[in-house]
C-alpha atoms as a PDB file:
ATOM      1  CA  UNK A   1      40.906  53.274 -26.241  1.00  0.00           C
ATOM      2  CA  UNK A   2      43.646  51.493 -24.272  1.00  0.00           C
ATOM      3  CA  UNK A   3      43.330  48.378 -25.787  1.00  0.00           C
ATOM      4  CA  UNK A   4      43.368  49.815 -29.526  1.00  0.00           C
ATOM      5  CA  UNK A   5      46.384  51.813 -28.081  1.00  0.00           C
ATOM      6  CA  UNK A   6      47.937  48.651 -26.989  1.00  0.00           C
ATOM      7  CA  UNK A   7      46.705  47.125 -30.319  1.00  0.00           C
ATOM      8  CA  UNK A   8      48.510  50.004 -32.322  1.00  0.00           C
ATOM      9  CA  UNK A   9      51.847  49.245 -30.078  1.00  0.00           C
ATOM     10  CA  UNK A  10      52.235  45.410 -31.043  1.00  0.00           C
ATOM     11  CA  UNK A  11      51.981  46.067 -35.017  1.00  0.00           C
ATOM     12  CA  UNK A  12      54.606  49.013 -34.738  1.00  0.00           C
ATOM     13  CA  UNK A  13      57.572  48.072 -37.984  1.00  0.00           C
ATOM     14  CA  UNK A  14      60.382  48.125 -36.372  1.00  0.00           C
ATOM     15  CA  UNK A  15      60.071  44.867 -34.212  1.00  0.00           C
ATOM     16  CA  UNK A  16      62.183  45.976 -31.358  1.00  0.00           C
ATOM     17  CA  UNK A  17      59.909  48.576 -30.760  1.00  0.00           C
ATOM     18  CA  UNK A  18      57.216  46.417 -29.620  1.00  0.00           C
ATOM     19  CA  UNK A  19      56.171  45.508 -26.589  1.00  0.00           C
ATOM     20  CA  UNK A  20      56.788  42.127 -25.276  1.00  0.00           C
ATOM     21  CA  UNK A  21      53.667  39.852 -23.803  1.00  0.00           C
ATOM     22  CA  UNK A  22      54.680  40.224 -20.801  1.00  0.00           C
ATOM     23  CA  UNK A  23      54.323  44.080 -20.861  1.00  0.00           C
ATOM     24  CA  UNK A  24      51.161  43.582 -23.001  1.00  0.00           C
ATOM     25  CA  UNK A  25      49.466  41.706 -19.786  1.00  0.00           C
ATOM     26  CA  UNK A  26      51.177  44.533 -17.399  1.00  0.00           C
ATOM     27  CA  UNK A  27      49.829  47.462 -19.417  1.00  0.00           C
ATOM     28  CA  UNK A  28      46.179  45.756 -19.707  1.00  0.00           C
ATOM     29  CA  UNK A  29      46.043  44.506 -16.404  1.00  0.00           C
ATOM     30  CA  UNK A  30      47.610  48.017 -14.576  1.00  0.00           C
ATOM     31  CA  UNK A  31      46.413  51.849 -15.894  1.00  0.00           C
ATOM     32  CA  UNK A  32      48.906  53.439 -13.972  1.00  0.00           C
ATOM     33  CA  UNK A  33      51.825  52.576 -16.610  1.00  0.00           C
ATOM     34  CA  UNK A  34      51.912  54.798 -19.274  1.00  0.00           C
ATOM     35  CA  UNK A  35      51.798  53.913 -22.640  1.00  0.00           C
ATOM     36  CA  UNK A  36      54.265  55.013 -25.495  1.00  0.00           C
ATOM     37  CA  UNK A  37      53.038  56.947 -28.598  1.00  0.00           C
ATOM     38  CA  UNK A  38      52.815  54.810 -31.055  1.00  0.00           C
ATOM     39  CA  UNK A  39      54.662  55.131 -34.629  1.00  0.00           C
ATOM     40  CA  UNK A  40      53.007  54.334 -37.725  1.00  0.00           C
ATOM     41  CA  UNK A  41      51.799  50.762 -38.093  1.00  0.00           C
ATOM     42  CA  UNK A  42      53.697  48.242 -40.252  1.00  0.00           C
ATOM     43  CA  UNK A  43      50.675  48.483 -42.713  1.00  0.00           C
ATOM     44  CA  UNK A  44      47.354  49.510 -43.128  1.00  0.00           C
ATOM     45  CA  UNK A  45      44.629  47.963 -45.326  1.00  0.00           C
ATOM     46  CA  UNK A  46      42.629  50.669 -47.102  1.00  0.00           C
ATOM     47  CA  UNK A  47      39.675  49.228 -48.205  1.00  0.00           C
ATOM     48  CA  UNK A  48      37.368  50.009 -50.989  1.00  0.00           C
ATOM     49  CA  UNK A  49      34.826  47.510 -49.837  1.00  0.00           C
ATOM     50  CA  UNK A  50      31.856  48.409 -52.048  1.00  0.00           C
ATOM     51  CA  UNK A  51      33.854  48.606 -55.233  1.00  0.00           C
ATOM     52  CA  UNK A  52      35.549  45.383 -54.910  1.00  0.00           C
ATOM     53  CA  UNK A  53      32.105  43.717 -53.304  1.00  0.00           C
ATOM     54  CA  UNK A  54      30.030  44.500 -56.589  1.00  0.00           C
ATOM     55  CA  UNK A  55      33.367  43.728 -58.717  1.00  0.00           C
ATOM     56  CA  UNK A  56      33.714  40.341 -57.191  1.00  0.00           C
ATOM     57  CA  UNK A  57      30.279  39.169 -57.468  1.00  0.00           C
ATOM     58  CA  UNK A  58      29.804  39.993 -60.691  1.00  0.00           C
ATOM     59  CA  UNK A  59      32.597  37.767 -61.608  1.00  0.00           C
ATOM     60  CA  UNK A  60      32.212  35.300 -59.055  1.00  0.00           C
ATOM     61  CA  UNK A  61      29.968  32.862 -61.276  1.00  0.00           C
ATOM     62  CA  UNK A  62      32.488  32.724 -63.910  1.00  0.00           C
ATOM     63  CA  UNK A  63      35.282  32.476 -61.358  1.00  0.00           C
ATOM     64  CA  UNK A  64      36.949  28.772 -60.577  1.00  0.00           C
ATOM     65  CA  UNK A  65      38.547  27.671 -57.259  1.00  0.00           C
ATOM     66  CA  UNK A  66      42.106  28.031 -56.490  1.00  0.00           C
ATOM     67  CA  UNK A  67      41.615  24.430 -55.186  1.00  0.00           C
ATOM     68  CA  UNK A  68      39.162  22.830 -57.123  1.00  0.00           C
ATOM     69  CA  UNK A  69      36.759  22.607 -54.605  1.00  0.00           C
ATOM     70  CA  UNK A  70      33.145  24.409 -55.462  1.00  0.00           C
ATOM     71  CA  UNK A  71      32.102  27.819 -55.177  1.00  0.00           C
ATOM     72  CA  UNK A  72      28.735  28.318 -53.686  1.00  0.00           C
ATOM     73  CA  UNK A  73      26.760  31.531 -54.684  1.00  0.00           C
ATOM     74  CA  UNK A  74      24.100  32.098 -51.744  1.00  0.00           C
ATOM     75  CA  UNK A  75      21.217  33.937 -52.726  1.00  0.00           C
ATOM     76  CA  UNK A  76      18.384  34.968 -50.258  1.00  0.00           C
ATOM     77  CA  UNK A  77      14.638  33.177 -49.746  1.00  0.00           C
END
């Protein structure tokens, strides 16, 4: 919990309001420094993984590479 705590700090908006990695190593390496509460993070990626999974793959084969090189479909034995 202290490291996603710690985690949360460095990705805070405002840039000034993060810690520094010297105080990063500090807070990890002592637990008697208390941490700040943490403000909301910068961003968050919501994720609807299983909508955009089956989206993509059904339109990976007709899908061409941003850089020309190939795109591989794996499919199991």
């Amino acid at each position: 919990m202290r490291c996603i705590h710690l985690g949360l700090l460095c990705v805070q908006d405002n840039i000034d309001s993060r810690p520094t990695m010297a105080s990063v190593v500090l807070m990890l390496s002592s637990y008697s420094i208390s941490l700040p509460v943490p403000s909301r993070p910068a961003f968050s990626m919501h994720s609807t993984m299983e909508t955009e999974t089956k989206s993509q793959s059904s339109s990976l084969s007709n899908q061409v590479s941003v850089n020309e090189a190939s795109i591989s479909e794996l499919d199991p034995r």
